[in-house]
C-alpha atoms as a PDB file:
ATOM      1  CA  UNK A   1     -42.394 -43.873 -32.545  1.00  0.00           C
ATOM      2  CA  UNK A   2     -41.322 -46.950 -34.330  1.00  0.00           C
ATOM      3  CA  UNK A   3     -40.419 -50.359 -31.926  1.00  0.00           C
ATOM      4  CA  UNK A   4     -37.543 -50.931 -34.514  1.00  0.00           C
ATOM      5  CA  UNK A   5     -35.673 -54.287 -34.109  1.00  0.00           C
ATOM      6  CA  UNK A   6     -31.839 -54.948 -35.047  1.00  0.00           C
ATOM      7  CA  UNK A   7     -30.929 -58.673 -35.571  1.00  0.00           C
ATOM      8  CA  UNK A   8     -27.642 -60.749 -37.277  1.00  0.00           C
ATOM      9  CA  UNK A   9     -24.916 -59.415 -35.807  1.00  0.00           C
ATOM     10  CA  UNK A  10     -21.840 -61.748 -34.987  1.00  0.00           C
ATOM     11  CA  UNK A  11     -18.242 -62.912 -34.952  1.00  0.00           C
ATOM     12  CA  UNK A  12     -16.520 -62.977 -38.629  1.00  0.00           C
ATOM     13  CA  UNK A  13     -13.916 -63.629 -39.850  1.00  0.00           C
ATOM     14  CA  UNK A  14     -12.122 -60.286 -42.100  1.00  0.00           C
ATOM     15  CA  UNK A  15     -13.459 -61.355 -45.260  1.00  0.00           C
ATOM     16  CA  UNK A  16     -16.568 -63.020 -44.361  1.00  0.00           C
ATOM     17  CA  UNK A  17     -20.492 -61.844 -44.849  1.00  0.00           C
ATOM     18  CA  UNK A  18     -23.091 -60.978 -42.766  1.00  0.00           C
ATOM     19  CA  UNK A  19     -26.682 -59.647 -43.191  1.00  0.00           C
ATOM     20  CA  UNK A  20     -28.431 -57.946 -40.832  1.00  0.00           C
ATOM     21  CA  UNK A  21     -31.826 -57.295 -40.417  1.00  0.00           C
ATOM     22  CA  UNK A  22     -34.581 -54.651 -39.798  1.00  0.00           C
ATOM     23  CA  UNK A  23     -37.964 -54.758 -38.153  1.00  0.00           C
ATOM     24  CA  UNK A  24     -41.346 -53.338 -36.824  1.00  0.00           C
ATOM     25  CA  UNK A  25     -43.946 -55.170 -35.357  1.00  0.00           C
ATOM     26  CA  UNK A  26     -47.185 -53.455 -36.222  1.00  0.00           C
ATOM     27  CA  UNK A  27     -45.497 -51.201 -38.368  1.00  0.00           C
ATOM     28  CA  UNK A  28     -45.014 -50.449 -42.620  1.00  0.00           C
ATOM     29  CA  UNK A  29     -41.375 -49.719 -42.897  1.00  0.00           C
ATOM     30  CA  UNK A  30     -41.743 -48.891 -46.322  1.00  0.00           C
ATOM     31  CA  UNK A  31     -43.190 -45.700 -45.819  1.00  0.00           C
ATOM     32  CA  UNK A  32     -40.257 -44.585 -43.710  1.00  0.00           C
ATOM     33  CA  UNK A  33     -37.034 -43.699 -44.818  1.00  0.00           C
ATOM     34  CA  UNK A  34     -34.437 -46.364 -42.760  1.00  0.00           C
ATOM     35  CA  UNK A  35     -30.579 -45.977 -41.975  1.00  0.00           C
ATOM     36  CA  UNK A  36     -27.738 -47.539 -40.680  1.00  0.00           C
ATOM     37  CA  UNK A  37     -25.924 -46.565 -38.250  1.00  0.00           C
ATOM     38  CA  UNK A  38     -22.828 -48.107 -36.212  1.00  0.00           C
ATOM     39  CA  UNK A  39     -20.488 -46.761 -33.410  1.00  0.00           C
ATOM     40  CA  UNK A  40     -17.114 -48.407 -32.912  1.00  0.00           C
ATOM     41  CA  UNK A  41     -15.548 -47.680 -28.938  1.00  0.00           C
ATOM     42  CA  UNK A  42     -14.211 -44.648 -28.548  1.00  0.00           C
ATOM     43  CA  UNK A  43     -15.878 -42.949 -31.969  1.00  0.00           C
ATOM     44  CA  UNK A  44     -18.986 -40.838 -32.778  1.00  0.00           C
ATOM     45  CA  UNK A  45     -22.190 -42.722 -34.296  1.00  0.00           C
ATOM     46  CA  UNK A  46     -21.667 -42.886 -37.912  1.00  0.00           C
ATOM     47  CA  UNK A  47     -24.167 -42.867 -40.616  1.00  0.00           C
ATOM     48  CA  UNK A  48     -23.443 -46.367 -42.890  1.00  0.00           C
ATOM     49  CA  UNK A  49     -26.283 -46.307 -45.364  1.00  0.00           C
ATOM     50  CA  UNK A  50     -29.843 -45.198 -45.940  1.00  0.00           C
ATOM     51  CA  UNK A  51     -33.084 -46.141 -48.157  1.00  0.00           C
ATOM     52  CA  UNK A  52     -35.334 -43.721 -49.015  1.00  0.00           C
ATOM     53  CA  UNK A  53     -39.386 -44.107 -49.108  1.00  0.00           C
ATOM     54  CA  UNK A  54     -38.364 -44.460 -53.278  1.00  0.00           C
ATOM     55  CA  UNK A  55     -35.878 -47.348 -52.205  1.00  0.00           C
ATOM     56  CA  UNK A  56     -32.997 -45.374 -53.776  1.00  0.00           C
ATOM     57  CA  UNK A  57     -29.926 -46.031 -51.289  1.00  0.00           C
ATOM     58  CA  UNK A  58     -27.284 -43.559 -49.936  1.00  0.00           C
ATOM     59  CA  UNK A  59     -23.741 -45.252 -48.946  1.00  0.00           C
ATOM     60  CA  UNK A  60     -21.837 -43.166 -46.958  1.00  0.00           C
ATOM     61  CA  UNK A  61     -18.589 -43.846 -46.160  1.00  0.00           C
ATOM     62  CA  UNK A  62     -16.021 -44.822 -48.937  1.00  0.00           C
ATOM     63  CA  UNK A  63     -15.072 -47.737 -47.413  1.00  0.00           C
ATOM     64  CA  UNK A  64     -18.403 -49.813 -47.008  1.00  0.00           C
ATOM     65  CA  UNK A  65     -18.988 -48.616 -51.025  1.00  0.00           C
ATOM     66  CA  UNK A  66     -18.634 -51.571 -53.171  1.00  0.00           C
ATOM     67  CA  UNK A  67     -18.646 -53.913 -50.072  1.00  0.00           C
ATOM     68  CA  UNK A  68     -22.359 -52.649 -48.374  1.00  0.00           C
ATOM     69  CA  UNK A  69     -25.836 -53.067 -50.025  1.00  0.00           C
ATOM     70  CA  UNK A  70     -28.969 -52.068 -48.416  1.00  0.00           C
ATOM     71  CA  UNK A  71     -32.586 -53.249 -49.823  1.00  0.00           C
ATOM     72  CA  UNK A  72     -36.026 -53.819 -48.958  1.00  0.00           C
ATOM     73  CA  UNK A  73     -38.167 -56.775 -48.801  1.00  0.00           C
ATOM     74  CA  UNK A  74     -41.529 -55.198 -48.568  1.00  0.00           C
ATOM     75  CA  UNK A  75     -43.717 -58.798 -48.349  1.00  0.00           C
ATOM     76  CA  UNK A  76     -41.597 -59.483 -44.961  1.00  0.00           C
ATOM     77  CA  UNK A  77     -41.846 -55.822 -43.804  1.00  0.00           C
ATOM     78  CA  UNK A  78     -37.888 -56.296 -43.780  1.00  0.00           C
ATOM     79  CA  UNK A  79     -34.377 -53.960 -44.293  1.00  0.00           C
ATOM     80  CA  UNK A  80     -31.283 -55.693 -44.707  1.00  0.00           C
ATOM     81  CA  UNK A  81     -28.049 -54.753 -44.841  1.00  0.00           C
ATOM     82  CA  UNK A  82     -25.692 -57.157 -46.673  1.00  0.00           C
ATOM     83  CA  UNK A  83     -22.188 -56.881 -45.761  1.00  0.00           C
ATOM     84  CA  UNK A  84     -19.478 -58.914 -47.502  1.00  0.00           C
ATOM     85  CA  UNK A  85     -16.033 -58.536 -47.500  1.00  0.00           C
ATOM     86  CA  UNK A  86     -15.742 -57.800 -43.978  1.00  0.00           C
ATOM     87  CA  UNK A  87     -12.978 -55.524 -42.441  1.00  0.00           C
ATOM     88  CA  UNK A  88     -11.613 -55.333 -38.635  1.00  0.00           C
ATOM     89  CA  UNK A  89     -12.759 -51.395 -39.331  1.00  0.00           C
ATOM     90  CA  UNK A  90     -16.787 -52.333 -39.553  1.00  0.00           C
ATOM     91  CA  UNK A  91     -16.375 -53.555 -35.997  1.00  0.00           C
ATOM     92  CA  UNK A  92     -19.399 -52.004 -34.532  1.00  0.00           C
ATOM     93  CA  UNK A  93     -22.730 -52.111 -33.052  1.00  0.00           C
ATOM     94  CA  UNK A  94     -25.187 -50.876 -36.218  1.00  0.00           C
ATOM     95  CA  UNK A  95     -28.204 -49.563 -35.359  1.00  0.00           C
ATOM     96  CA  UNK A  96     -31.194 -49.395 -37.316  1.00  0.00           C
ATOM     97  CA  UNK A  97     -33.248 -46.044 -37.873  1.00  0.00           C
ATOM     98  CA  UNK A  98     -36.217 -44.474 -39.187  1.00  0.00           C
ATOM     99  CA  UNK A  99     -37.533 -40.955 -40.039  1.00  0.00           C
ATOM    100  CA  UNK A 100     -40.976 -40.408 -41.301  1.00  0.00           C
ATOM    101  CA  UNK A 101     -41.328 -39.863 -45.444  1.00  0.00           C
ATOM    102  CA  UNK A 102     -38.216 -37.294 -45.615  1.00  0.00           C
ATOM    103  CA  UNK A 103     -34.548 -37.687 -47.906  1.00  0.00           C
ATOM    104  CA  UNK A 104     -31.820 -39.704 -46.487  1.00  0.00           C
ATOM    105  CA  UNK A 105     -29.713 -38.049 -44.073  1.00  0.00           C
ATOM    106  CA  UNK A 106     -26.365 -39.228 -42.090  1.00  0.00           C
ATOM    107  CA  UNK A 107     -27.020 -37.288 -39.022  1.00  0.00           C
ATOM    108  CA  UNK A 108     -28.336 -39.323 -36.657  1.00  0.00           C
ATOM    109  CA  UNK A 109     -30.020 -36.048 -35.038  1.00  0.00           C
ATOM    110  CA  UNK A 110     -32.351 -36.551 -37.810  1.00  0.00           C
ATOM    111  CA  UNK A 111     -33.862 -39.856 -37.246  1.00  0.00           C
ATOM    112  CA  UNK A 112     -36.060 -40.690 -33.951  1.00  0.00           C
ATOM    113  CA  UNK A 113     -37.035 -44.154 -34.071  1.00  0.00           C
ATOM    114  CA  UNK A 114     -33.794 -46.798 -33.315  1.00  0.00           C
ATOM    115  CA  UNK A 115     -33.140 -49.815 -32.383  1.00  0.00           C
ATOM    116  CA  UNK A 116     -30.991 -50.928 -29.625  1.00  0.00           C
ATOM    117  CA  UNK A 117     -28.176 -52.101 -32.281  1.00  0.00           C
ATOM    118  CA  UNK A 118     -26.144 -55.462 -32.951  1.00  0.00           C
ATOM    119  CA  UNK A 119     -22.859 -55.824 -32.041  1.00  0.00           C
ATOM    120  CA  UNK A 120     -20.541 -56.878 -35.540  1.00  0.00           C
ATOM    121  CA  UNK A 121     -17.746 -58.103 -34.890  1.00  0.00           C
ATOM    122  CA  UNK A 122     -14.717 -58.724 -37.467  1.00  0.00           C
ATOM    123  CA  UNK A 123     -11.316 -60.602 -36.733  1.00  0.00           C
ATOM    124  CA  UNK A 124      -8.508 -60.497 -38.620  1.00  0.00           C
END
């Protein structure tokens, strides 16, 4: 199981960027498919985005579309997920996940390597 590390969460601003990161020590992400995840209080985990082994990226919800883009940075072992135009709605904690090889999925049933998230926080 992957030791997967979630970092650059924070307090925005609605309309402000932030970029959060993904990790492994020991580890070559880039053979594992990675997702997003984030769960709001009071709501189920909800898939946000996903890379595939390929690097071809899944967006989920319509409302991150446009606003959310997920890449790799292979040299740093990294995944990042750039959000701009923040909304009060992406308040979260995201999680970071991984699955062996296999397509992008949203169910988070399907992934079983996580991190233990970063809270996001927008304002209005």
């Amino acid at each position: 199981q992957l030791p997967l590390v979630e970092s650059g969460g924070g307090l925005v601003q609605s309309g402000g960027s932030l970029r959060l990161s993904c990790t492994a020590s020991g580890f070559t992400l880039g053979t594992y498919t990675i997702a997003w995840f984030r769960q709001a209080p009071g709501k189920e985990r909800e898939g946000v985005s996903c890379i595939s082994v390929t690097d071809t990226t899944t967006y989920y919800p319509e409302s991150v579309k446009g606003r959310f883009t997920l890449s790799r940075d292979h040299a740093k072992n990294m995944v990042y997920l750039q959000m701009n135009g923040l909304k009060p709605e992406d308040t979260a904690v995201y999680y970071c996940a991984a699955r062996v090889g296999r397509a992008c999925s949203s169910g988070p049933s399907q992934f079983n390597s996580w991190g233990l998230g970063t809270q996001v926080t927008v304002s209005s």
